[in-house]
C-alpha atoms as a PDB file:
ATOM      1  CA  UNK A   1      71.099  23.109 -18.438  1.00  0.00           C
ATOM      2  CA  UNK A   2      71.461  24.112 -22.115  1.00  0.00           C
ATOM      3  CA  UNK A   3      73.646  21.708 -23.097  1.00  0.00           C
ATOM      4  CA  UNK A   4      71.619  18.841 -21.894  1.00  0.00           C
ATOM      5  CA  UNK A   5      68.620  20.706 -22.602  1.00  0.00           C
ATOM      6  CA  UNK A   6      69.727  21.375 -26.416  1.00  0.00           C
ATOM      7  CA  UNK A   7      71.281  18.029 -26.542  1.00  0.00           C
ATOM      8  CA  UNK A   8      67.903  16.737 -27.676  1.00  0.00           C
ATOM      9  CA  UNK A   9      67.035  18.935 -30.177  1.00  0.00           C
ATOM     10  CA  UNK A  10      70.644  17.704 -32.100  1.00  0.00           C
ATOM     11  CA  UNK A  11      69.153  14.308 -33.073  1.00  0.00           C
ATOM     12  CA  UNK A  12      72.085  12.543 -32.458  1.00  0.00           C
ATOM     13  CA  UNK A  13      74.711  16.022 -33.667  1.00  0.00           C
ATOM     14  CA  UNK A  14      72.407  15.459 -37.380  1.00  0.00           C
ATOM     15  CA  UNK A  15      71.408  19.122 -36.803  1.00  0.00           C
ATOM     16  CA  UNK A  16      73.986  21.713 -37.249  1.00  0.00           C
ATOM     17  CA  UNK A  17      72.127  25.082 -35.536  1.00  0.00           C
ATOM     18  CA  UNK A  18      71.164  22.675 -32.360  1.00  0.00           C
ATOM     19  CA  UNK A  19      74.792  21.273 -32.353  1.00  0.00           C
ATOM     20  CA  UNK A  20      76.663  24.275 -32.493  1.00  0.00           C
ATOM     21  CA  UNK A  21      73.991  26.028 -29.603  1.00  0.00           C
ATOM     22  CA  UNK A  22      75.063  22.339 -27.533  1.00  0.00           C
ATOM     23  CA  UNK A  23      78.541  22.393 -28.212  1.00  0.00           C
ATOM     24  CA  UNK A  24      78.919  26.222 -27.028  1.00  0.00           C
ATOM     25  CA  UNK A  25      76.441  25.607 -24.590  1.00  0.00           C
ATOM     26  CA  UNK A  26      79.259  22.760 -23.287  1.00  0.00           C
ATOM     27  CA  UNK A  27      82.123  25.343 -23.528  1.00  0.00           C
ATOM     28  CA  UNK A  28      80.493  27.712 -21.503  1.00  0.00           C
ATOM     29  CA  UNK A  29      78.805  25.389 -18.880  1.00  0.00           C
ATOM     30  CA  UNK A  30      82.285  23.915 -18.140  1.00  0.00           C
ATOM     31  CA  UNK A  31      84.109  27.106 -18.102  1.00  0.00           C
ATOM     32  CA  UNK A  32      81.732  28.571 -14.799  1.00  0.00           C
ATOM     33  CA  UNK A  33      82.374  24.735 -13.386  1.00  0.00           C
ATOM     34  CA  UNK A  34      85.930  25.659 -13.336  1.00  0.00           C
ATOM     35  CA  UNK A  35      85.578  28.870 -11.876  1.00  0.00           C
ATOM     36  CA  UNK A  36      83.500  26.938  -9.429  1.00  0.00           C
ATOM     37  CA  UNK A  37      86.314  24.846  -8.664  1.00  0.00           C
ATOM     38  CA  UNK A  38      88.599  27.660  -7.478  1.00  0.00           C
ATOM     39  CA  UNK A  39      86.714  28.167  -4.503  1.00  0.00           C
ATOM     40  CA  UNK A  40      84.941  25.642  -3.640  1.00  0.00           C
ATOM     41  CA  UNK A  41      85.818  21.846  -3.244  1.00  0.00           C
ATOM     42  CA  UNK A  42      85.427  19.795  -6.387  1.00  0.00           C
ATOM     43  CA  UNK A  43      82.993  17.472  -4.775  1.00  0.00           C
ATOM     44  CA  UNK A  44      80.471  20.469  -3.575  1.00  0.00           C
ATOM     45  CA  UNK A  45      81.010  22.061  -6.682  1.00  0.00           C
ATOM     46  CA  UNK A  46      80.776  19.085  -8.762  1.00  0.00           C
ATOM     47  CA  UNK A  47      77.202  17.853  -6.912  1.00  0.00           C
ATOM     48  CA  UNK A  48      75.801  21.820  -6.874  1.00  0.00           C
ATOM     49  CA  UNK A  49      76.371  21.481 -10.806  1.00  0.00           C
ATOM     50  CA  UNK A  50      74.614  18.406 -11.487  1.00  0.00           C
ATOM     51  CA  UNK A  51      71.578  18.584  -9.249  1.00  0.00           C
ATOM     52  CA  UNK A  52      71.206  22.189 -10.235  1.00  0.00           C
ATOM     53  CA  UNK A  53      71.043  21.161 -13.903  1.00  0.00           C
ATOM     54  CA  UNK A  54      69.550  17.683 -13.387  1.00  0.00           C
ATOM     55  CA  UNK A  55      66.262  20.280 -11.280  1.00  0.00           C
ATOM     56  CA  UNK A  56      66.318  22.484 -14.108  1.00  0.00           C
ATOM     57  CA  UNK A  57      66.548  19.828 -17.374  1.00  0.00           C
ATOM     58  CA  UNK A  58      63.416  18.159 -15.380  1.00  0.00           C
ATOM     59  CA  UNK A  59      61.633  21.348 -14.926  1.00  0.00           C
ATOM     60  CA  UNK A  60      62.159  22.421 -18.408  1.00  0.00           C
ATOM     61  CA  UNK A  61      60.958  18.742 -19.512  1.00  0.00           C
ATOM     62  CA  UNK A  62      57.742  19.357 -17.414  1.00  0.00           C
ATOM     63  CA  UNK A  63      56.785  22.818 -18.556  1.00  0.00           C
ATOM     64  CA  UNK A  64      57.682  22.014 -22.072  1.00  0.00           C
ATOM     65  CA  UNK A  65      58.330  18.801 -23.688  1.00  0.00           C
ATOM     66  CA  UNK A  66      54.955  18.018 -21.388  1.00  0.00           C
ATOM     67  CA  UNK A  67      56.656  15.031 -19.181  1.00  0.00           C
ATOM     68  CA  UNK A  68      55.150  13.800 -16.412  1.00  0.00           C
ATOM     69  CA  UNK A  69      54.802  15.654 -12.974  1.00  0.00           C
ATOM     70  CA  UNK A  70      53.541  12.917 -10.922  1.00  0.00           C
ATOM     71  CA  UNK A  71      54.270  14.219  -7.570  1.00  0.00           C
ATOM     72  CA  UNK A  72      57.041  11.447  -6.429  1.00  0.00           C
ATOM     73  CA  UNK A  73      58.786  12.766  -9.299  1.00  0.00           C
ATOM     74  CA  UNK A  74      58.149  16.087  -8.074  1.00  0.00           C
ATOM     75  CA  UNK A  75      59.284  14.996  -4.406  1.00  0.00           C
ATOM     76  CA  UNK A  76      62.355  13.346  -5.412  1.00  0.00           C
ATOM     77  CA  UNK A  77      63.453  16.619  -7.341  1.00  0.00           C
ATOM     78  CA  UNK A  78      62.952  18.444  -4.189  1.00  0.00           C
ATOM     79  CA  UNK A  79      65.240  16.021  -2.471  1.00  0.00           C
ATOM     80  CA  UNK A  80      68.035  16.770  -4.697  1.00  0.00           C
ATOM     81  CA  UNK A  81      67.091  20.625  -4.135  1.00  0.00           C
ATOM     82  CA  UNK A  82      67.484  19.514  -0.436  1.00  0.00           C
ATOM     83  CA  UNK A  83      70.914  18.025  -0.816  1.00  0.00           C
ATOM     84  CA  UNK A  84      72.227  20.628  -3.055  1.00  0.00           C
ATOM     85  CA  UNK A  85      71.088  23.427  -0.850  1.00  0.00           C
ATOM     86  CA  UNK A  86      72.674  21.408   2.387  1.00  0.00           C
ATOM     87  CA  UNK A  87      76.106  20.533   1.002  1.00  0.00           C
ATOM     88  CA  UNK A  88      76.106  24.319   0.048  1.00  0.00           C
ATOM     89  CA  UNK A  89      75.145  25.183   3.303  1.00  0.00           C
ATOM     90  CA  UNK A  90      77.750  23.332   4.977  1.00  0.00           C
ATOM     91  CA  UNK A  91      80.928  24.126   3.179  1.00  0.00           C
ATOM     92  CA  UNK A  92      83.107  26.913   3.748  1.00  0.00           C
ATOM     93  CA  UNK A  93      84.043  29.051   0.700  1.00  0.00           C
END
């Protein structure tokens, strides 16, 4: 969630201190994806990475940056909680 949360604050990789924070951010987010990949299949692994950090950029957006929490928004984010959780739930490893 760093990455994509820090991504923003880059303006476009014109910032150096945001950059270097997004680019590390990167190195270390796709480090524990590979680790994830050992034992678990790459599609669970893959999915459990992206709706985890799509929940958490949208949370962060919320309670921050001051986005909107209509509550469909709010439902729809519990749906990819949902599916995360279940594909979890249902794989072995």
């Amino acid at each position: 969630m760093v990455w994509a949360i820090s991504l923003k604050g880059t303006q476009g990789f014109t910032r150096l201190w945001p950059s270097v924070l997004n680019v590390t951010a990167m190195g270390v987010n796709l480090y524990f994806l590979a680790q994830a990949f050992k034992v678990l299949p790459v599609g669970t692994a893959y999915t459990i990475w992206t709706g985890l950090g799509a929940v958490g950029v949208v949370i962060f957006g919320i309670l921050i940056y001051h986005e909107a929490a209509h509550p469909m928004r709010l439902f729809f984010v519990l749906l990819i909680i949902t599916g995360v959780v279940g594909l979890r739930w249902i794989t072995p490893g």
